[in-house]
C-alpha atoms as a PDB file:
ATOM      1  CA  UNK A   1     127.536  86.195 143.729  1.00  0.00           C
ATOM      2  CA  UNK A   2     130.959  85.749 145.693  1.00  0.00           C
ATOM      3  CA  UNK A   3     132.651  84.351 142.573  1.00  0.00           C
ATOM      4  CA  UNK A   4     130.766  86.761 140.238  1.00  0.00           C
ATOM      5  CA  UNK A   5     131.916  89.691 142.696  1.00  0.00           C
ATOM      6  CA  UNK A   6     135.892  88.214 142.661  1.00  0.00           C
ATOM      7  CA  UNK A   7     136.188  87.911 138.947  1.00  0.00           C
ATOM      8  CA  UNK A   8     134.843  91.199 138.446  1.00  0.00           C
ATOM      9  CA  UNK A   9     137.582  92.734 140.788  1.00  0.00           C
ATOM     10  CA  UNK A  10     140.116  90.860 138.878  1.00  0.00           C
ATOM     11  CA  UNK A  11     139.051  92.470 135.815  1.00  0.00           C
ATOM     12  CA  UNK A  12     138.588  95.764 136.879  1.00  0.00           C
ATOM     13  CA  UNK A  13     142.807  95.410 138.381  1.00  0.00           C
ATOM     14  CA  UNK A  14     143.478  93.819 134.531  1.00  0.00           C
ATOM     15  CA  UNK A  15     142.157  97.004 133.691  1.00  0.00           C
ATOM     16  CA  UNK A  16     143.585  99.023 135.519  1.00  0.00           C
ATOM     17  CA  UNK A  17     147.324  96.820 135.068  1.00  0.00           C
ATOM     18  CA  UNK A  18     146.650  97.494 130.974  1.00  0.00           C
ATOM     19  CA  UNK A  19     145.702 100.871 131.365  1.00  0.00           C
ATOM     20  CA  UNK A  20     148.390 101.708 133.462  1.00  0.00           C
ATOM     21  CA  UNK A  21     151.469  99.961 131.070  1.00  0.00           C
ATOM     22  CA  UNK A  22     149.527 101.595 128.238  1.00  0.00           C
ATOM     23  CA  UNK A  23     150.039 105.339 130.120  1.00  0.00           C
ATOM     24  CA  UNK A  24     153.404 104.137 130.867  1.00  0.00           C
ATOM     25  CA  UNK A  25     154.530 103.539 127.070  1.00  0.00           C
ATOM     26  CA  UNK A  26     152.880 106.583 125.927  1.00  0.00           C
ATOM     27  CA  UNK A  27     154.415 108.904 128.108  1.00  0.00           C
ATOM     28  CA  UNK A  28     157.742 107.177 127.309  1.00  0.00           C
ATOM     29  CA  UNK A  29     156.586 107.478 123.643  1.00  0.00           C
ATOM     30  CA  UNK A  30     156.388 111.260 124.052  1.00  0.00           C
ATOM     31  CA  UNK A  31     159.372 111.236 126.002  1.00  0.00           C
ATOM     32  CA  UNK A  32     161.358 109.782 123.154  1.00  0.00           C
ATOM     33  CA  UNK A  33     159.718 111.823 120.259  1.00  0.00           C
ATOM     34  CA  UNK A  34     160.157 114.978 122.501  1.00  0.00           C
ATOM     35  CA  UNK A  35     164.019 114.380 122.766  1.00  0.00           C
ATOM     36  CA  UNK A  36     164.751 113.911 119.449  1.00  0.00           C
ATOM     37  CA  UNK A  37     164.406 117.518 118.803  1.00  0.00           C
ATOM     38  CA  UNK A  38     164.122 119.616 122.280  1.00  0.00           C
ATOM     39  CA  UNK A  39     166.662 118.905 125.126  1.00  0.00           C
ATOM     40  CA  UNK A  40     164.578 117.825 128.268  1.00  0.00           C
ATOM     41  CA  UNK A  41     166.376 119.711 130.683  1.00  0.00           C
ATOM     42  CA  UNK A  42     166.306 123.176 128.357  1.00  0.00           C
ATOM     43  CA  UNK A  43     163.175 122.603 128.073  1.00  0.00           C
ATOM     44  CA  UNK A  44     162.173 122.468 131.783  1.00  0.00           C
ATOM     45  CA  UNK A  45     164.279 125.761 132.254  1.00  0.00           C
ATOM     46  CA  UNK A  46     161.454 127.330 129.988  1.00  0.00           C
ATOM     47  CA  UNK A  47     158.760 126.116 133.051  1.00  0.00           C
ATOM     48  CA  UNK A  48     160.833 127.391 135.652  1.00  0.00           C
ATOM     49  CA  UNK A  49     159.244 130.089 136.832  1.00  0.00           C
ATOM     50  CA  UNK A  50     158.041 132.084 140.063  1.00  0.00           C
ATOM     51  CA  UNK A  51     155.116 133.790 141.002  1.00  0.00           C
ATOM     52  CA  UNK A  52     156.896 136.872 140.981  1.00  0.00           C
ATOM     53  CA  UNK A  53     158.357 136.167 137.415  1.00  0.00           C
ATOM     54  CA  UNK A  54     154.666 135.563 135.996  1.00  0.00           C
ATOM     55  CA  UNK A  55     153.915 139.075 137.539  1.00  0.00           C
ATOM     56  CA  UNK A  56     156.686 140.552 136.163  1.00  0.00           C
ATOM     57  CA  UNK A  57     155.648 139.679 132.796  1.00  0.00           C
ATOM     58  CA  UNK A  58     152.759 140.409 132.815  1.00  0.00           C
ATOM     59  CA  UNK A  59     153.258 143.822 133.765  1.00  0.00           C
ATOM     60  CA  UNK A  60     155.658 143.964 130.679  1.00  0.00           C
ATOM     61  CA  UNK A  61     153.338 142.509 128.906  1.00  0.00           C
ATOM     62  CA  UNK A  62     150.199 144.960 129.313  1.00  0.00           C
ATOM     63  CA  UNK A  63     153.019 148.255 130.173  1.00  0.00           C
ATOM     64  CA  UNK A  64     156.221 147.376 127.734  1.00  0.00           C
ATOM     65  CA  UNK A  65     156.772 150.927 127.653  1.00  0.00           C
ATOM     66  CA  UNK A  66     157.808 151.201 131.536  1.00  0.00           C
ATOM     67  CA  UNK A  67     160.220 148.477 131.043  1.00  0.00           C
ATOM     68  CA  UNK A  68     164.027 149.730 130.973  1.00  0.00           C
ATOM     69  CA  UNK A  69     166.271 147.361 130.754  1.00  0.00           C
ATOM     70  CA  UNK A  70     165.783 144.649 127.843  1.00  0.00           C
ATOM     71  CA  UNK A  71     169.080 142.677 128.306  1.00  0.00           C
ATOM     72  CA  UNK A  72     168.820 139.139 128.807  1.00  0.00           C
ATOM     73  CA  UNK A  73     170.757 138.461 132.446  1.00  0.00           C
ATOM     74  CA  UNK A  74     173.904 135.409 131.717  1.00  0.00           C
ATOM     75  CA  UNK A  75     175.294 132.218 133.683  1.00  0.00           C
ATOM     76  CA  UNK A  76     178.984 132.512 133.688  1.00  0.00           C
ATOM     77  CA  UNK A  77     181.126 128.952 134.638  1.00  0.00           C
ATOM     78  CA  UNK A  78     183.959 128.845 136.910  1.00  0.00           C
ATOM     79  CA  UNK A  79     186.520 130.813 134.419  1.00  0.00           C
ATOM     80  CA  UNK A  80     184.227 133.668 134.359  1.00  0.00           C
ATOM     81  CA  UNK A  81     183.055 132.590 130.639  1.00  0.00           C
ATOM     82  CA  UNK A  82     179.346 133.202 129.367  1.00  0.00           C
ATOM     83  CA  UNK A  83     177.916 129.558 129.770  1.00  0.00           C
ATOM     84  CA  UNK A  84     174.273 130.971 128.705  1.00  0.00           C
ATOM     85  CA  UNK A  85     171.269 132.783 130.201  1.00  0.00           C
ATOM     86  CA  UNK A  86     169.662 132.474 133.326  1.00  0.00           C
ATOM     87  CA  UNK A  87     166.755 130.897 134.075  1.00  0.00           C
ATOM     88  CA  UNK A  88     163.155 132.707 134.143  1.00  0.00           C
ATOM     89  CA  UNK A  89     162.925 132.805 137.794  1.00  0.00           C
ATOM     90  CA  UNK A  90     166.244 135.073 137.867  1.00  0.00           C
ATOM     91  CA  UNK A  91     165.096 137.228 134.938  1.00  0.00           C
ATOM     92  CA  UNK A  92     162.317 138.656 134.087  1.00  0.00           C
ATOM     93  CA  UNK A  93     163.457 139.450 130.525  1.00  0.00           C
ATOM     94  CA  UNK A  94     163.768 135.937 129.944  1.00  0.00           C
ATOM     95  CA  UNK A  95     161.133 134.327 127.450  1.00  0.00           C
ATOM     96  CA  UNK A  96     159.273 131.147 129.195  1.00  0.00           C
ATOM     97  CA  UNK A  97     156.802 128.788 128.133  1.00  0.00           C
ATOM     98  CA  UNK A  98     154.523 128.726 131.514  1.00  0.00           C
ATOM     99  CA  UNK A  99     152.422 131.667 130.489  1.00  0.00           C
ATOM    100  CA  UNK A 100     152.075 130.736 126.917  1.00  0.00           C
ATOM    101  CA  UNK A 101     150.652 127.296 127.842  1.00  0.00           C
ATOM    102  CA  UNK A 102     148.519 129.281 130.570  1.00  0.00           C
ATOM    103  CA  UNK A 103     147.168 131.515 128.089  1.00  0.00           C
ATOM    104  CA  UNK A 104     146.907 129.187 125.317  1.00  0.00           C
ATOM    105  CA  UNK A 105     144.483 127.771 127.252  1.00  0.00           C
ATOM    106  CA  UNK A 106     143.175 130.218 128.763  1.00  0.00           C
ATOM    107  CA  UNK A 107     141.971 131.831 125.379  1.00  0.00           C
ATOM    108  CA  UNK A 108     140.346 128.440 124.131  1.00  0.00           C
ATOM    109  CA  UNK A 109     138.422 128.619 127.214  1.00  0.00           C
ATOM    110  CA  UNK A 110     137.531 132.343 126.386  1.00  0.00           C
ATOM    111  CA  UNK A 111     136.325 131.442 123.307  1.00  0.00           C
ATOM    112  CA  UNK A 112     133.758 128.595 124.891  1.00  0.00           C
ATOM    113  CA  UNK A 113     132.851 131.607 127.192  1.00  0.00           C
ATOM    114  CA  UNK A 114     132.277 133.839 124.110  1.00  0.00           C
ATOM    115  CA  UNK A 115     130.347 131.831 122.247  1.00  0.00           C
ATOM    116  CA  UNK A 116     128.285 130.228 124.690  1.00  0.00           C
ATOM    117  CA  UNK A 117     127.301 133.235 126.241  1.00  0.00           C
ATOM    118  CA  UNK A 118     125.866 134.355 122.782  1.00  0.00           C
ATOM    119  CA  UNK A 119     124.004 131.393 122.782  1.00  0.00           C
ATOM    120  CA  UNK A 120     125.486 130.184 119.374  1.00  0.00           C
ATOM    121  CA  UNK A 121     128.096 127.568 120.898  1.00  0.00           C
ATOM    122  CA  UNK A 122     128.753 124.563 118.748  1.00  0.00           C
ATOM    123  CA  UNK A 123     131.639 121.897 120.192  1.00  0.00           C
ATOM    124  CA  UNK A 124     133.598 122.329 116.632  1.00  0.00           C
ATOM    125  CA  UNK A 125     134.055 125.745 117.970  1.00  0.00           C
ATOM    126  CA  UNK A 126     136.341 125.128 120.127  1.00  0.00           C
ATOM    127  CA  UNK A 127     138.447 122.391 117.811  1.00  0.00           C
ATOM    128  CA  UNK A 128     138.629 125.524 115.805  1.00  0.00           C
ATOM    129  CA  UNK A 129     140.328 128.349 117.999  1.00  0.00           C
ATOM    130  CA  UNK A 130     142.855 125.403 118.848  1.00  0.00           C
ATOM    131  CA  UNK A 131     144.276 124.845 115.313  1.00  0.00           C
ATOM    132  CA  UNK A 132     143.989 127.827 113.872  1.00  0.00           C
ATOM    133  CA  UNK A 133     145.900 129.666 117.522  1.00  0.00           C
ATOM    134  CA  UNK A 134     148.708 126.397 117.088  1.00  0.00           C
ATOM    135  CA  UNK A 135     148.751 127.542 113.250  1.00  0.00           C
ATOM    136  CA  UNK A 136     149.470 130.958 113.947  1.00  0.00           C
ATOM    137  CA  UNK A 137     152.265 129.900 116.201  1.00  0.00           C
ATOM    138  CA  UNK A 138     153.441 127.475 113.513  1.00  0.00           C
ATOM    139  CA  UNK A 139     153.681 129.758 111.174  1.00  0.00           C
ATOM    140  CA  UNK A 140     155.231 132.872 112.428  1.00  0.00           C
ATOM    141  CA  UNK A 141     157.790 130.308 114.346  1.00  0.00           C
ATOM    142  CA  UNK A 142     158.614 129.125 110.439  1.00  0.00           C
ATOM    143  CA  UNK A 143     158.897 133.062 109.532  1.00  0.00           C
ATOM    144  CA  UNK A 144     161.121 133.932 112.277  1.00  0.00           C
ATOM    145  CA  UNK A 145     163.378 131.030 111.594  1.00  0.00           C
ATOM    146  CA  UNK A 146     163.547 130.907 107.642  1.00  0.00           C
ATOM    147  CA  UNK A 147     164.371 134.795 107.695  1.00  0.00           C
ATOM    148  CA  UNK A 148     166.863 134.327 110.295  1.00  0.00           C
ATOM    149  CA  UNK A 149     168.135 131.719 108.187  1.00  0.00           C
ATOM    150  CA  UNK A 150     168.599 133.502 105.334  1.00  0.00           C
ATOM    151  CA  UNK A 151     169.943 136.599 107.047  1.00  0.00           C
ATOM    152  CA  UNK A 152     172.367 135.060 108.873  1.00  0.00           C
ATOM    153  CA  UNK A 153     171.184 136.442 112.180  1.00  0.00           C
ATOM    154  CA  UNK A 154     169.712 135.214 115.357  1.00  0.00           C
ATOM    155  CA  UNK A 155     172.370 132.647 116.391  1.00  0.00           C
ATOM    156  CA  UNK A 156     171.358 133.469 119.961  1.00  0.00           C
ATOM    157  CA  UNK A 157     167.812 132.921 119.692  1.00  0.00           C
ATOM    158  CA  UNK A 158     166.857 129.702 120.165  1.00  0.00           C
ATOM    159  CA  UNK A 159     163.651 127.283 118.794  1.00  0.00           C
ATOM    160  CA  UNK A 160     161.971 127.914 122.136  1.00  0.00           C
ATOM    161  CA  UNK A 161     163.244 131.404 122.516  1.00  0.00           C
ATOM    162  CA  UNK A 162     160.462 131.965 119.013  1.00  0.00           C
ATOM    163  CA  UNK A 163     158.111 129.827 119.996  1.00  0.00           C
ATOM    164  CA  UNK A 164     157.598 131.620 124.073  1.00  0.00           C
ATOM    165  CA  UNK A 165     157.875 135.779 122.048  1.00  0.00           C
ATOM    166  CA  UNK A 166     154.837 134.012 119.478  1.00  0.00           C
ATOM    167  CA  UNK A 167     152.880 132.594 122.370  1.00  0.00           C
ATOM    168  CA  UNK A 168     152.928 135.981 124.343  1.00  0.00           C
ATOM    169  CA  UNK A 169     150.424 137.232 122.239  1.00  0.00           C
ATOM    170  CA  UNK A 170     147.862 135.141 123.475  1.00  0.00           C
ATOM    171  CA  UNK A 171     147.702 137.396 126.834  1.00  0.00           C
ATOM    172  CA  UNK A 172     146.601 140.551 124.934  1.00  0.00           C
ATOM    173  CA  UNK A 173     143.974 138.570 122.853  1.00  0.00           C
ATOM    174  CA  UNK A 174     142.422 137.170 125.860  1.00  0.00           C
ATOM    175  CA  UNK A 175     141.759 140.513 126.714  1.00  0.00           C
ATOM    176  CA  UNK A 176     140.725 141.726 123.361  1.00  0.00           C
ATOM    177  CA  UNK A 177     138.382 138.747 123.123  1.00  0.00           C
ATOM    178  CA  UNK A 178     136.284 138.982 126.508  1.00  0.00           C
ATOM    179  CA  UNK A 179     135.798 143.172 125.618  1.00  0.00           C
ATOM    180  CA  UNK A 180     134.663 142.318 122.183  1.00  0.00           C
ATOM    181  CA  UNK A 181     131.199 140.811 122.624  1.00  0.00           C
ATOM    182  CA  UNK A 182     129.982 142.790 125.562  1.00  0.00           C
ATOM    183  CA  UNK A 183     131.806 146.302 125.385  1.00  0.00           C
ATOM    184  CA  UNK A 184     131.193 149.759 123.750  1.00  0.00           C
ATOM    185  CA  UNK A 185     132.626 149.107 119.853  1.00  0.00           C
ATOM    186  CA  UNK A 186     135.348 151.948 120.877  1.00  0.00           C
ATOM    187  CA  UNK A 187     136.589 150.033 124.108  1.00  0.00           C
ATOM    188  CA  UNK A 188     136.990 147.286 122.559  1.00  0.00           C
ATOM    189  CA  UNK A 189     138.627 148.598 119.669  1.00  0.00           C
ATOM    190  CA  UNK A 190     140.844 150.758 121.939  1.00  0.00           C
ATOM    191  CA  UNK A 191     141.746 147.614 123.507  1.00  0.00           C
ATOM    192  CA  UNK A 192     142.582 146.487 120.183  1.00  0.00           C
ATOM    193  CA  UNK A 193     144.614 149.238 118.931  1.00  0.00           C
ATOM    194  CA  UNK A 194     146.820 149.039 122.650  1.00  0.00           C
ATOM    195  CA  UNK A 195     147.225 145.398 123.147  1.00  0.00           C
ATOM    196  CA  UNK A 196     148.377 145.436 119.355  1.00  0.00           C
ATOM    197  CA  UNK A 197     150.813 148.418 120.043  1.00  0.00           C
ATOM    198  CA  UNK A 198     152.101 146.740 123.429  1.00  0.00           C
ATOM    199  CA  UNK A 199     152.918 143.458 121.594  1.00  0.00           C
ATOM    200  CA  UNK A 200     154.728 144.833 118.927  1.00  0.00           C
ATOM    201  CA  UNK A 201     156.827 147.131 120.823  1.00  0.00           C
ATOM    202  CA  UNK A 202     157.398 143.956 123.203  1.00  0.00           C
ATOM    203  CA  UNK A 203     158.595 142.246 120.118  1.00  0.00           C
ATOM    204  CA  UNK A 204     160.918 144.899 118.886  1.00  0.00           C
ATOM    205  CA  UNK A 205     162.818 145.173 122.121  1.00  0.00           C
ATOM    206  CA  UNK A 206     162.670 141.478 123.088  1.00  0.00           C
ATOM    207  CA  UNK A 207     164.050 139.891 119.553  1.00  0.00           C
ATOM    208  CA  UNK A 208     166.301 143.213 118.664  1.00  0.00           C
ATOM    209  CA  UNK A 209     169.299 141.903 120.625  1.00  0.00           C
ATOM    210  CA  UNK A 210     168.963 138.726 119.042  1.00  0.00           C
ATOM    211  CA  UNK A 211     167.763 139.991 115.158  1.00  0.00           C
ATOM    212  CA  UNK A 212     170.136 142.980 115.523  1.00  0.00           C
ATOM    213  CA  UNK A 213     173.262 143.148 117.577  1.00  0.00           C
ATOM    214  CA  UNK A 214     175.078 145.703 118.591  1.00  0.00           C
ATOM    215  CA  UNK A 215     178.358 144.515 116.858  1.00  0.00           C
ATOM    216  CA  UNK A 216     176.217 145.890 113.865  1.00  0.00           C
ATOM    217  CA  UNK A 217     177.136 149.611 113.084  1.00  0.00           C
ATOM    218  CA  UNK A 218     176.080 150.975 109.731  1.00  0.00           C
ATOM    219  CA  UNK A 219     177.568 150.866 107.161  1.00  0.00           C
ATOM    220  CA  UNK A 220     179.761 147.489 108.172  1.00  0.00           C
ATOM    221  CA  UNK A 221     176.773 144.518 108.017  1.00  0.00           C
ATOM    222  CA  UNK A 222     174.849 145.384 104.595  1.00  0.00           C
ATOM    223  CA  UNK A 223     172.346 143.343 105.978  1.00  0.00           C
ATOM    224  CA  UNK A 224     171.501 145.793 108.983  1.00  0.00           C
ATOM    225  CA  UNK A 225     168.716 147.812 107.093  1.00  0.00           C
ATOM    226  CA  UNK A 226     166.873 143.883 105.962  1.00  0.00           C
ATOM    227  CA  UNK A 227     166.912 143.235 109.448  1.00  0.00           C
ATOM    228  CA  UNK A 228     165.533 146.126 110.927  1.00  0.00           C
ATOM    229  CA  UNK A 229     162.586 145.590 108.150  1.00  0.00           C
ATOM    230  CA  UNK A 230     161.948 142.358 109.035  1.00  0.00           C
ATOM    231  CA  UNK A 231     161.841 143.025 112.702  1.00  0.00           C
ATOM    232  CA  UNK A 232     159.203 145.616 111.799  1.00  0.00           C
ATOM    233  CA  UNK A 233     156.838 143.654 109.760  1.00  0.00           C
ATOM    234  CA  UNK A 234     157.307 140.862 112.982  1.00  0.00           C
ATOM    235  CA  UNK A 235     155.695 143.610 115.065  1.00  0.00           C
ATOM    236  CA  UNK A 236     153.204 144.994 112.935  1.00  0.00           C
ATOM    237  CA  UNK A 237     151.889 141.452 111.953  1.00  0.00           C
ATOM    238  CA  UNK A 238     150.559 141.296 115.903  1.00  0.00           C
ATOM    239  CA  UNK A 239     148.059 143.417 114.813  1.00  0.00           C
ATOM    240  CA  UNK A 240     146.834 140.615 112.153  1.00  0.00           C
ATOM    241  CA  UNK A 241     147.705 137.734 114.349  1.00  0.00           C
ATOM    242  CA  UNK A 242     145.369 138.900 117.177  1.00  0.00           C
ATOM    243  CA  UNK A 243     142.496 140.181 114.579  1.00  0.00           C
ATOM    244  CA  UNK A 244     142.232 136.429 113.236  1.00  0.00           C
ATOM    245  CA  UNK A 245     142.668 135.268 117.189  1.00  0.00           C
ATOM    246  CA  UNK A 246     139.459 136.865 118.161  1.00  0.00           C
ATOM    247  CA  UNK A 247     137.005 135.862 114.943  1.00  0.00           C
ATOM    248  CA  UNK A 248     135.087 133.284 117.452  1.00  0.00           C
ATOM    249  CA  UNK A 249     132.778 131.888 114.884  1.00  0.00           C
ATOM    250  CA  UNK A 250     134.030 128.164 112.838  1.00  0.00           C
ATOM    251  CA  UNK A 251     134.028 128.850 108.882  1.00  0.00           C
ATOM    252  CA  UNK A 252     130.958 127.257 107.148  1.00  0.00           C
END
């Protein structure tokens, strides 16, 4: 029983020895895949956030019409030159990543909620709201970029600046989702109809700086009025993006 008791102690560290080098080389797997297209350290600046931040935008989030000053605050070197923007946690206008993930998963956990509270859950469900939520994000981060590509605009806006303003939108469907099942049919479609205003006009004001600068005076860029268009239809496809967002029930 002694012996019997040892080697099964020396299996279990084995175990734990392979399971740990195995966790070891995946995360420096990741790490590697990761880098080849996001810098690490920009990359953490998107987590680096406060409490009050995440309050902050939130409020702008759910209120974007109290909110005054859109400008993005800016880190200036030693000469006094623009060396980039600040960091979340000094600017509340800044996009992050932190409440995106939050509600990302947040709103797959709403949809278990949903569904299981109408007694019609099914695991699959789940699977479900998780692709098509990372497809939505997928594809209006493709949008954003190709148009910016082939308007020549949006040199300021980075890869992860697109993917925080898509992943925004997940706050208002949470909300949208929870009335939907249980409340009046106008609440929730009130809800609806002001979450899918609030987003859009968040949009507008967040990306125009970026979509359309204020070098731009009419008449100069001919490109000005495609610009403005295409920032529209960005807002007004919220509306859709949220609709599809909060159809709970996995496609026979």
């Amino acid at each position: 029983m002694f012996a019997q008791n040892i080697q099964n102690n020396q299996a279990a560290q084995l175990g734990m020895q392979f399971a740990g080098s195995a966790m070891t080389a995946m995360q420096e797997n990741v790490h590697q895949n990761v880098s080849r297209y996001v810098s690490m350290p920009q990359l953490k600046q998107y987590f680096d956030v406060t409490n009050i931040y995440v309050l902050a935008k939130l409020r702008i989030l759910v209120f974007p019409w109290l909110q005054r000053n859109w400008h993005r605050l800016v880190e200036r070197d030693s000469t006094g030159q623009v060396s980039g923007h600040k960091a979340p946690r000094d600017d509340s206008n800044a996009p992050d990543l932190y409440i995106p993930c939050m509600a990302l998963v947040s709103y797959i956990i709403a949809i278990g909620l949903v569904v299981g509270r109408l007694g019609v859950f099914h695991p699959e469900d789940l699977g479900f709201a998780a692709s098509s939520a990372v497809g939505i994000i997928v594809f209006e981060v493709l949008l954003v970029k190709t148009f910016c590509y082939l308007l020549s605009v949006g040199a300021d806006m980075q890869f992860l600046d697109v993917v925080a303003y898509s992943g925004y939108k997940f706050v208002a469907t949470i909300v949208v989702l929870l009335l939907k099942p249980w409340a009046p049919w106008w609440l929730s479609w009130s809800a609806f109809a002001y979450f899918g205003f609030a987003l859009a006009f968040f949009m507008i004001r967040s990306m125009r700086h970026a979509l359309i600068p204020e070098s731009d005076v009419m008449g100069v860029n001919v490109h000005r009025k495609r610009r403005i268009h295409f920032l529209f239809i960005i807002a007004m496809m919220q509306f859709l993006y949220i609709w599809v967002l909060i159809q709970y029930k996995t496609p026979v």
